[in-house]
N, C-alpha and C. Protein backbone atom coordinates (compact mmCIF):
# COMPACT_ATOMS: atom_id res chain seq x y z
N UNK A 1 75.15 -13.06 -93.08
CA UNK A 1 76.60 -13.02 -93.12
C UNK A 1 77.16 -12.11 -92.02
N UNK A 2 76.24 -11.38 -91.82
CA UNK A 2 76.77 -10.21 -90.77
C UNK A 2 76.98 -10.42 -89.60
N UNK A 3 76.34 -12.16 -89.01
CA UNK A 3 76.63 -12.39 -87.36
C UNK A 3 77.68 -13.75 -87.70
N UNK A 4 78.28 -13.82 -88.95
CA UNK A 4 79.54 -15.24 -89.10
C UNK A 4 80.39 -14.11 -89.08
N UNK A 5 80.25 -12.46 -89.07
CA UNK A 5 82.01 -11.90 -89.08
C UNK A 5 81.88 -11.46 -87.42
N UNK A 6 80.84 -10.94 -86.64
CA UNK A 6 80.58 -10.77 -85.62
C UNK A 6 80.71 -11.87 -84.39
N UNK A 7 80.92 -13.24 -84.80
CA UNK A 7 81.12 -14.19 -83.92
C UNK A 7 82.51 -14.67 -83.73
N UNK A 8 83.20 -13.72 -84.75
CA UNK A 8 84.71 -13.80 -84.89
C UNK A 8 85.33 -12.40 -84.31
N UNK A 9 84.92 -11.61 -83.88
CA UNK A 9 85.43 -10.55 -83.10
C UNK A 9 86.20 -10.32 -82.15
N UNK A 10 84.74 -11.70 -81.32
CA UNK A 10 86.62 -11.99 -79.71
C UNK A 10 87.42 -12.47 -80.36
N UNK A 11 87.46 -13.39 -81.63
CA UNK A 11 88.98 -14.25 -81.74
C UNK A 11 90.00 -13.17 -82.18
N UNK A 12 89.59 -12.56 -83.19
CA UNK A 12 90.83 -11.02 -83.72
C UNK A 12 91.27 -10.16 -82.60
N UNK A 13 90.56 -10.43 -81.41
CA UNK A 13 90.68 -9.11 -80.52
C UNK A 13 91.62 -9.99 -79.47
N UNK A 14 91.45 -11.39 -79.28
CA UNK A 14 92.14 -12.37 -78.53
C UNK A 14 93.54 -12.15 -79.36
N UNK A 15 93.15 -12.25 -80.35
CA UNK A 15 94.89 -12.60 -81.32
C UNK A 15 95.19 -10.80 -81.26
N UNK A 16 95.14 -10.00 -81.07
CA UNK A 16 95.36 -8.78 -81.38
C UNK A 16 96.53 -8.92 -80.73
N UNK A 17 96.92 -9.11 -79.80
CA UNK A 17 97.52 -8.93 -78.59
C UNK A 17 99.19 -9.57 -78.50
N UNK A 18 100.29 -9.28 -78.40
CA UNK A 18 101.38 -10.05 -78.63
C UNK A 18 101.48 -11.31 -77.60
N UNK A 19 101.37 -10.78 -75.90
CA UNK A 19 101.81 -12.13 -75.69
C UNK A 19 100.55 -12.99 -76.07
N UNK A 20 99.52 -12.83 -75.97
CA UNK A 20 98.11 -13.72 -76.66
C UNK A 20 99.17 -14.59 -77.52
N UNK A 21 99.15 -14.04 -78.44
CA UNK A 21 100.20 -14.84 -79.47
C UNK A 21 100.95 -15.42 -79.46
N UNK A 22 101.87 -14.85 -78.39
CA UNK A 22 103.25 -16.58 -78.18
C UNK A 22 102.38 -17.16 -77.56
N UNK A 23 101.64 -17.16 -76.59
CA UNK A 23 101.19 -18.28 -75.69
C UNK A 23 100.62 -18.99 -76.73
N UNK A 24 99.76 -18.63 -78.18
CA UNK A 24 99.20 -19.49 -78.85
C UNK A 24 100.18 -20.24 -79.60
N UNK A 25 100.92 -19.49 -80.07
CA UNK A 25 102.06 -19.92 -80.62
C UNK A 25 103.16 -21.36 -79.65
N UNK A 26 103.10 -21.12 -78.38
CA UNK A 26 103.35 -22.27 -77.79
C UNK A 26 102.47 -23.04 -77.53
N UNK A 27 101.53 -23.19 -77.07
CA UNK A 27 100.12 -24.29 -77.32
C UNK A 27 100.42 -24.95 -78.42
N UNK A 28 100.93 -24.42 -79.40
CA UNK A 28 100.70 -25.46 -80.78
C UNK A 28 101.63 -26.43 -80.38
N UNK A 29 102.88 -26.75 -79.56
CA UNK A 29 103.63 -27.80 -79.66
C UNK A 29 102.56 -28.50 -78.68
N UNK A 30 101.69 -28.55 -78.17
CA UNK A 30 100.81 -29.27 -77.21
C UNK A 30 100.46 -28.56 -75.94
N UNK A 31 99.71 -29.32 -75.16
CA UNK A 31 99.10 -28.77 -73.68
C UNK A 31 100.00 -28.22 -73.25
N UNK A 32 100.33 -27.83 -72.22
CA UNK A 32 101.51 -26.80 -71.28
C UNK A 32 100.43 -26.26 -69.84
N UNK A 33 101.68 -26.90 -68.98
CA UNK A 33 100.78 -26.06 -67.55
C UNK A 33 101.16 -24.51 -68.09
N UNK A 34 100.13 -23.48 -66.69
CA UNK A 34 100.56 -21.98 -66.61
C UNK A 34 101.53 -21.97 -66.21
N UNK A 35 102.20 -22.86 -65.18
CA UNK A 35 103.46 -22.30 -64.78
C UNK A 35 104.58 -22.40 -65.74
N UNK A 36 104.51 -23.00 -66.71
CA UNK A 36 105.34 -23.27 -67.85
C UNK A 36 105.36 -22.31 -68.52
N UNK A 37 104.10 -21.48 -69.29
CA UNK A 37 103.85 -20.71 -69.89
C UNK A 37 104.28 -18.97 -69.31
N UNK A 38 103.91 -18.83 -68.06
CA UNK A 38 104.14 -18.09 -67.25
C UNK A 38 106.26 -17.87 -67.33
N UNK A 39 106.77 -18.95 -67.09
CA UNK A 39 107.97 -18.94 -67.00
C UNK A 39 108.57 -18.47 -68.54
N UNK A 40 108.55 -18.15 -69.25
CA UNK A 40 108.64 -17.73 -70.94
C UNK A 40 108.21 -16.08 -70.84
N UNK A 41 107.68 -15.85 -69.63
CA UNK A 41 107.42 -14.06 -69.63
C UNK A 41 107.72 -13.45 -68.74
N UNK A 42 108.04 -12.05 -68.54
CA UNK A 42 108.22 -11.22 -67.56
C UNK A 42 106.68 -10.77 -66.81
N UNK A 43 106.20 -11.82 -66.86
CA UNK A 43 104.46 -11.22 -66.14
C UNK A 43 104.56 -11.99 -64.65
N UNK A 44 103.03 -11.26 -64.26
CA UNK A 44 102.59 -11.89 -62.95
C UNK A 44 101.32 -13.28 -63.40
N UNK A 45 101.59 -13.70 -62.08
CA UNK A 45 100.37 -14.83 -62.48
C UNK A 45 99.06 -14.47 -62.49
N UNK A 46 98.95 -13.29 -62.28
CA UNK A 46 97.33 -12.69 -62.26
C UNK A 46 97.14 -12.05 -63.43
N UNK A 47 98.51 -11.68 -64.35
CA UNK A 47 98.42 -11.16 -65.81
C UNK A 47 98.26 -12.29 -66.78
N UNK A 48 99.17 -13.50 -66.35
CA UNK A 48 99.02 -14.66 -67.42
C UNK A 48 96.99 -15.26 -67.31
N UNK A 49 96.84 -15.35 -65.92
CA UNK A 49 95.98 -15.74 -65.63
C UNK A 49 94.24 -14.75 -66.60
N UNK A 50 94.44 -13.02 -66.61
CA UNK A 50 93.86 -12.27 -67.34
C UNK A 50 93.86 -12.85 -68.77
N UNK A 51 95.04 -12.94 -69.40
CA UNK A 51 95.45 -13.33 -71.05
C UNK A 51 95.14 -14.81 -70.96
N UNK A 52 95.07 -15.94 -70.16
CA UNK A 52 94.11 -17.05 -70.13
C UNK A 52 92.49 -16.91 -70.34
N UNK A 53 92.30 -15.95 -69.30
CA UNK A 53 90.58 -15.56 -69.53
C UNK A 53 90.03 -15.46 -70.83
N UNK A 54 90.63 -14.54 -71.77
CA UNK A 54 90.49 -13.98 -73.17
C UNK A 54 90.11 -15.33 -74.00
N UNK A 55 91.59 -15.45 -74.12
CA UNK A 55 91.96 -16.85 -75.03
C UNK A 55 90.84 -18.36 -74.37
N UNK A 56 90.97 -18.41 -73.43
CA UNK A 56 89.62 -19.54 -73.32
C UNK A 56 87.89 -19.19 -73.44
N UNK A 57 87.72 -17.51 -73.23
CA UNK A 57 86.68 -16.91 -73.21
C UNK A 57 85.87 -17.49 -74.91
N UNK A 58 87.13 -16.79 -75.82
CA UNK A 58 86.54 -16.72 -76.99
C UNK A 58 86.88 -18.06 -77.62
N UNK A 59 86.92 -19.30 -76.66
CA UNK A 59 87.20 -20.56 -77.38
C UNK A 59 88.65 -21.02 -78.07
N UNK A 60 89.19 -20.08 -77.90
CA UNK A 60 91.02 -20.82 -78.49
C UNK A 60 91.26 -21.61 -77.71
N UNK A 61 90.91 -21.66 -76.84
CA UNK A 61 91.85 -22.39 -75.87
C UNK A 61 91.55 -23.25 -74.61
N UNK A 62 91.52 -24.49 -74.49
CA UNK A 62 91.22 -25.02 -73.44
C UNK A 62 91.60 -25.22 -72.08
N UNK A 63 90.98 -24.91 -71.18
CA UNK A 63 91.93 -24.54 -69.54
C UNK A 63 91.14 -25.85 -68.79
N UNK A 64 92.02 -26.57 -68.11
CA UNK A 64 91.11 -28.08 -67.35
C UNK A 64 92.04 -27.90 -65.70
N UNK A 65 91.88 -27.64 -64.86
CA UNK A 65 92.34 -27.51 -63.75
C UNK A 65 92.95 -29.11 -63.58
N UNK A 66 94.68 -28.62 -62.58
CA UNK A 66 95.46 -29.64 -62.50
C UNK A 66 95.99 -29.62 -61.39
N UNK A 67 95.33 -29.46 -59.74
CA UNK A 67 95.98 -29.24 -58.30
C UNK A 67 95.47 -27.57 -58.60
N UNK A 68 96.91 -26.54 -58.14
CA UNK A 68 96.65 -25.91 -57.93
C UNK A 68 96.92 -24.58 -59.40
N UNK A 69 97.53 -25.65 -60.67
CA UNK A 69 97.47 -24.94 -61.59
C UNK A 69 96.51 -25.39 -62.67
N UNK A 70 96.54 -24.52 -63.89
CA UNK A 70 95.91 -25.18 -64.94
C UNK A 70 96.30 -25.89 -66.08
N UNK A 71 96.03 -26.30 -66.70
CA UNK A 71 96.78 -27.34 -67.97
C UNK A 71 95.87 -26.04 -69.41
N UNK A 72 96.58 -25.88 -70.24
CA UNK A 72 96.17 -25.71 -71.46
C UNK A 72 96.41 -26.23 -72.71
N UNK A 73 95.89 -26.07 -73.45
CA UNK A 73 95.74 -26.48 -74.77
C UNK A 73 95.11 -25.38 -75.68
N UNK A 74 95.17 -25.99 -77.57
CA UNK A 74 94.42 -25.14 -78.39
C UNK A 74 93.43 -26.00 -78.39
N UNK A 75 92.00 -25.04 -78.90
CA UNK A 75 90.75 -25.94 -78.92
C UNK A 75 91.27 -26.15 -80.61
N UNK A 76 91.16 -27.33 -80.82
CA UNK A 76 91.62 -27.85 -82.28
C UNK A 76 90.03 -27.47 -82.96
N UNK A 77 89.00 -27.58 -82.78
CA UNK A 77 87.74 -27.57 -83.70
C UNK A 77 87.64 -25.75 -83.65
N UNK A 78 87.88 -24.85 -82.87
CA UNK A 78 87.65 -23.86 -83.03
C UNK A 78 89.13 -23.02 -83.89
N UNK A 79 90.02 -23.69 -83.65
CA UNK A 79 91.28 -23.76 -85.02
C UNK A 79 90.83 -23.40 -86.11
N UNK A 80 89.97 -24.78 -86.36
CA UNK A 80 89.94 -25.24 -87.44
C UNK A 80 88.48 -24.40 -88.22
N UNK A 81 87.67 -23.73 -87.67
CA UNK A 81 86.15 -22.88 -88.01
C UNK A 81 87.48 -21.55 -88.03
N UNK A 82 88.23 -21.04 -87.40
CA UNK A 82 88.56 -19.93 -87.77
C UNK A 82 89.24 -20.26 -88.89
N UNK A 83 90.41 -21.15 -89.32
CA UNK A 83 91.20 -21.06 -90.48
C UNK A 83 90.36 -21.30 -91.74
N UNK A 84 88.66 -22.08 -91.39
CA UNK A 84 88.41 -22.06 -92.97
C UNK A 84 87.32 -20.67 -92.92
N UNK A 85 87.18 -19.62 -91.71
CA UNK A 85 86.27 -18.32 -92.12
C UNK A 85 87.73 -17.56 -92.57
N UNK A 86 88.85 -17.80 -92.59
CA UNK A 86 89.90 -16.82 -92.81
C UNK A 86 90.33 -17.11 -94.14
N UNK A 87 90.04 -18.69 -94.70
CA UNK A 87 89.91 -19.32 -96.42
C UNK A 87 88.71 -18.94 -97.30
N UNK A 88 87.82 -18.55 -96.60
CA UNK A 88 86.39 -18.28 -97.22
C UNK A 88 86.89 -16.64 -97.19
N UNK A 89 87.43 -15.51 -96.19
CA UNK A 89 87.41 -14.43 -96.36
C UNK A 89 88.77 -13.56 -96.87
N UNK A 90 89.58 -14.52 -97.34
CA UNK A 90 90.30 -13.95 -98.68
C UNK A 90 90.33 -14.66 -99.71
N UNK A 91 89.15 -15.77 -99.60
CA UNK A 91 88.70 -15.97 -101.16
C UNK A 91 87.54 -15.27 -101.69
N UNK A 92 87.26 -14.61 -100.93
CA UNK A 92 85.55 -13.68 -101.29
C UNK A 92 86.08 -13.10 -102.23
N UNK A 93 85.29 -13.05 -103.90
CA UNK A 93 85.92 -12.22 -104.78
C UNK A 93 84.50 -11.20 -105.12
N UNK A 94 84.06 -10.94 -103.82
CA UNK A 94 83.19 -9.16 -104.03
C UNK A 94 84.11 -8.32 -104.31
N UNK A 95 84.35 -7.26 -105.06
CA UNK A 95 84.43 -5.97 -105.42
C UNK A 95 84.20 -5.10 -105.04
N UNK A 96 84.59 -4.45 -104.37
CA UNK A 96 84.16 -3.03 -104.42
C UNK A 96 84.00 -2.08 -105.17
N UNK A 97 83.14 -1.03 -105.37
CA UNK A 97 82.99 -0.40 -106.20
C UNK A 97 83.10 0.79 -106.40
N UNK A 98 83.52 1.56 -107.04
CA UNK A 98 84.79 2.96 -106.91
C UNK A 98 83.31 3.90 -107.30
């Protein structure tokens, strides 16, 4: 059990992060170039481009080169392994013990 909470580490540490979060939070209406995404923040393209690294590193997110930008997306199967380890880990009814 100890390397299914350990293989989820980059994703909490990916989501830790606020803009991490809108950008995921916009992915959900569908793909989106960077320059789209980029235009929604006060960043540089070498900062959006850093907070891309993360988020595709640890699998959220899919990056497919498009000319001279990238196209993204959410990885829907890695969605979907985090939302049911996050159903399995507030249904765990271990106890702790005082």
């Amino acid at each position: 059990m100890e390397d299914l909470y350990t293989s989820y580490i980059p994703i909490f540490k990916a989501l830790s992060d606020e803009t991490r979060l809108k950008i995921i939070a916009m992915l959900s209406s569908g793909e989106m170039c960077a320059c789209t995404i980029l235009e929604a923040f006060e960043i540089t393209q070498p900062t959006l481009s850093y907070h891309m690294k993360i988020l595709t590193e640890c699998g959220l997110v899919n990056g497919v080169r498009d000319g001279n930008w990238m196209r993204y997306s959410l990885n829907k199967e890695s969605q979907e392994r985090l939302q049911l380890f996050l159903n399995q880990l507030f249904g765990n009814t271990v106890r702790c013990k005082d």
